[in-house]
C-alpha atoms as a PDB file:
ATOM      1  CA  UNK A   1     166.053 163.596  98.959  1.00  0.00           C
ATOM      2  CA  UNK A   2     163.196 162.798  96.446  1.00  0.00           C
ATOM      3  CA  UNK A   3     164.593 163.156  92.941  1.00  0.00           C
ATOM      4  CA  UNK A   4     160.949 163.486  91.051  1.00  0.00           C
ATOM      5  CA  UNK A   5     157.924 165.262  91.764  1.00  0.00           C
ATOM      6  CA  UNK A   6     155.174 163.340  93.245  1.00  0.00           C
ATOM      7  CA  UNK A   7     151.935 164.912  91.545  1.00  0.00           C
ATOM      8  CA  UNK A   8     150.023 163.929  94.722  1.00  0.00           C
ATOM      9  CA  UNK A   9     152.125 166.537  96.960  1.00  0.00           C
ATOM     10  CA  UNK A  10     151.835 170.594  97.533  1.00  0.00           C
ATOM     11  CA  UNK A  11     153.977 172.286  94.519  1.00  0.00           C
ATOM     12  CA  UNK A  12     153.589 175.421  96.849  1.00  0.00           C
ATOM     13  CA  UNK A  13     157.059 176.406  97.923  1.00  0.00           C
ATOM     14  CA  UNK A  14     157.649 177.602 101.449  1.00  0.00           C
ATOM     15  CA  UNK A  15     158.033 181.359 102.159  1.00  0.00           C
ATOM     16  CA  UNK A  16     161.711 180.618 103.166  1.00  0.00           C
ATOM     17  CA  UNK A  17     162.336 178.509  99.427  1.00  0.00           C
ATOM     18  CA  UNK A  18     161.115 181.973  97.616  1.00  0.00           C
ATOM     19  CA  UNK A  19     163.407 183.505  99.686  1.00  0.00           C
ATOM     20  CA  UNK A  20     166.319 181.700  98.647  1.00  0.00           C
ATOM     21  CA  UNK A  21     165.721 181.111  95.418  1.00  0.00           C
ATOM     22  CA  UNK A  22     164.894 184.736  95.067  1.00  0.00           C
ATOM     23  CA  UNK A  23     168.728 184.795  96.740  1.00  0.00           C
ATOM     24  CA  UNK A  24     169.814 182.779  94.137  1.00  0.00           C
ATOM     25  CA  UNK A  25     168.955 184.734  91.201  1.00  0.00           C
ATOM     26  CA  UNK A  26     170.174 188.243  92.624  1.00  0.00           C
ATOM     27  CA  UNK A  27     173.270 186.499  93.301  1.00  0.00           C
ATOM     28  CA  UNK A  28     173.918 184.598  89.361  1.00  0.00           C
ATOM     29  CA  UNK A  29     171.769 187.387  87.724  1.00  0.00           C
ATOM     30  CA  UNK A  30     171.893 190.554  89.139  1.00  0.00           C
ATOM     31  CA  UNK A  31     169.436 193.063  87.333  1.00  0.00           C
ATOM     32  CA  UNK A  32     168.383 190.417  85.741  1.00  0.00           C
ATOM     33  CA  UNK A  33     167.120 188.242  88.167  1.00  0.00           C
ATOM     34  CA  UNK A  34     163.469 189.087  87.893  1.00  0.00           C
ATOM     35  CA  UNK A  35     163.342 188.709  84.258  1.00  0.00           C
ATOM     36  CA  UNK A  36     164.784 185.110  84.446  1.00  0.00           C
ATOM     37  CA  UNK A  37     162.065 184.066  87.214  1.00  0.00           C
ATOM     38  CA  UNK A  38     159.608 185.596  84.841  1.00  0.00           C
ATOM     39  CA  UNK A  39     161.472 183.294  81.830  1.00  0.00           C
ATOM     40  CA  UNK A  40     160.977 179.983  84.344  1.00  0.00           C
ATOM     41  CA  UNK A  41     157.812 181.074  84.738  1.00  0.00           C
ATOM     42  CA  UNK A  42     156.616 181.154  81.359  1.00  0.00           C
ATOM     43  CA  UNK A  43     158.253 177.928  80.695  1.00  0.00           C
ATOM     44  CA  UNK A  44     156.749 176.116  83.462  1.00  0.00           C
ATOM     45  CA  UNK A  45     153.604 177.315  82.376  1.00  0.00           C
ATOM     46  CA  UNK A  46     154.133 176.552  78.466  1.00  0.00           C
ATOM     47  CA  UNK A  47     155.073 172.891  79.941  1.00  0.00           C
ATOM     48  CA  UNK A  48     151.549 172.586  81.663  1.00  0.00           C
ATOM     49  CA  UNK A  49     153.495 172.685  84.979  1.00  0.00           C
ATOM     50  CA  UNK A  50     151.248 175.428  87.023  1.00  0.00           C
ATOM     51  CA  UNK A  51     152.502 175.097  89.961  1.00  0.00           C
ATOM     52  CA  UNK A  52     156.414 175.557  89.194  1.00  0.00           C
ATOM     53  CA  UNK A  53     154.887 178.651  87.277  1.00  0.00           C
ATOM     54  CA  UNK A  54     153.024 180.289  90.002  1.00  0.00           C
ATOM     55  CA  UNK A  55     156.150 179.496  92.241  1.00  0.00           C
ATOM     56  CA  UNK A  56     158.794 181.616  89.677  1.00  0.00           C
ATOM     57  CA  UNK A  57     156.376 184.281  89.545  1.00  0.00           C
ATOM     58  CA  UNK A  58     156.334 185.079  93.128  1.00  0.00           C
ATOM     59  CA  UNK A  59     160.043 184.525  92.727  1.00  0.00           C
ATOM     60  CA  UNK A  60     160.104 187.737  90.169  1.00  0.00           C
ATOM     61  CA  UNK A  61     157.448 189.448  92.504  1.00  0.00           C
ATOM     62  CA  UNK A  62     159.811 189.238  95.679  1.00  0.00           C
ATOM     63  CA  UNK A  63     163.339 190.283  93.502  1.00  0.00           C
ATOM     64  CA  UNK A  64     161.172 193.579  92.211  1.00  0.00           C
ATOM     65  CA  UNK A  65     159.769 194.208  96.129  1.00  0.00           C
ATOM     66  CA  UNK A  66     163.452 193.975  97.035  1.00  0.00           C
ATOM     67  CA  UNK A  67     165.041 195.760  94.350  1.00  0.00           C
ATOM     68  CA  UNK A  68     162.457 198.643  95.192  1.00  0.00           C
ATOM     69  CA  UNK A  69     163.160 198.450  98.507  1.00  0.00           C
ATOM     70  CA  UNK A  70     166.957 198.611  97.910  1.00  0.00           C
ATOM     71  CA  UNK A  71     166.187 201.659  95.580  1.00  0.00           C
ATOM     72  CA  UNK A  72     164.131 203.961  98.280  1.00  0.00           C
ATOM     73  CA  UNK A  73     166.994 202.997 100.789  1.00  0.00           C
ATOM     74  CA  UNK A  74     168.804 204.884  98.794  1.00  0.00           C
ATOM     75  CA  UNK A  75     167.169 208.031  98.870  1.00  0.00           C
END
């Protein structure tokens, strides 16, 4: 396992790594999952770090999408 970032590699995270870290989140955070992606997101970005910023924020994207989706389940 590579313990630092090598700035010459793809920040992107995989589909599946959204996915669980999205998991993650729900699971420590609950209802407040979203609004701590959107916290890592802003402080990735603050810290110049771009990438790990776009990543959080399609972290907060998917925990909305899914707590919608658990909402109109409901109904």
């Amino acid at each position: 396992m590579t313990l630092f970032w090598n700035p010459e590699e793809d920040p992107t995270p995989a589909p599946r790594d959204v996915e669980v870290m999205a998991a993650v989140l729900e699971g420590r955070h609950g209802s407040f999952a979203a609004d701590m992606a959107d916290f890592l997101s802003t402080f990735h970005a603050q810290k110049g770090d771009v990438g790990r910023s776009w990543a959080w924020a399609g972290v907060a994207d998917l925990v909305r999408f899914r707590a919608r989706e658990r909402l109109t389940d409901l109904n």
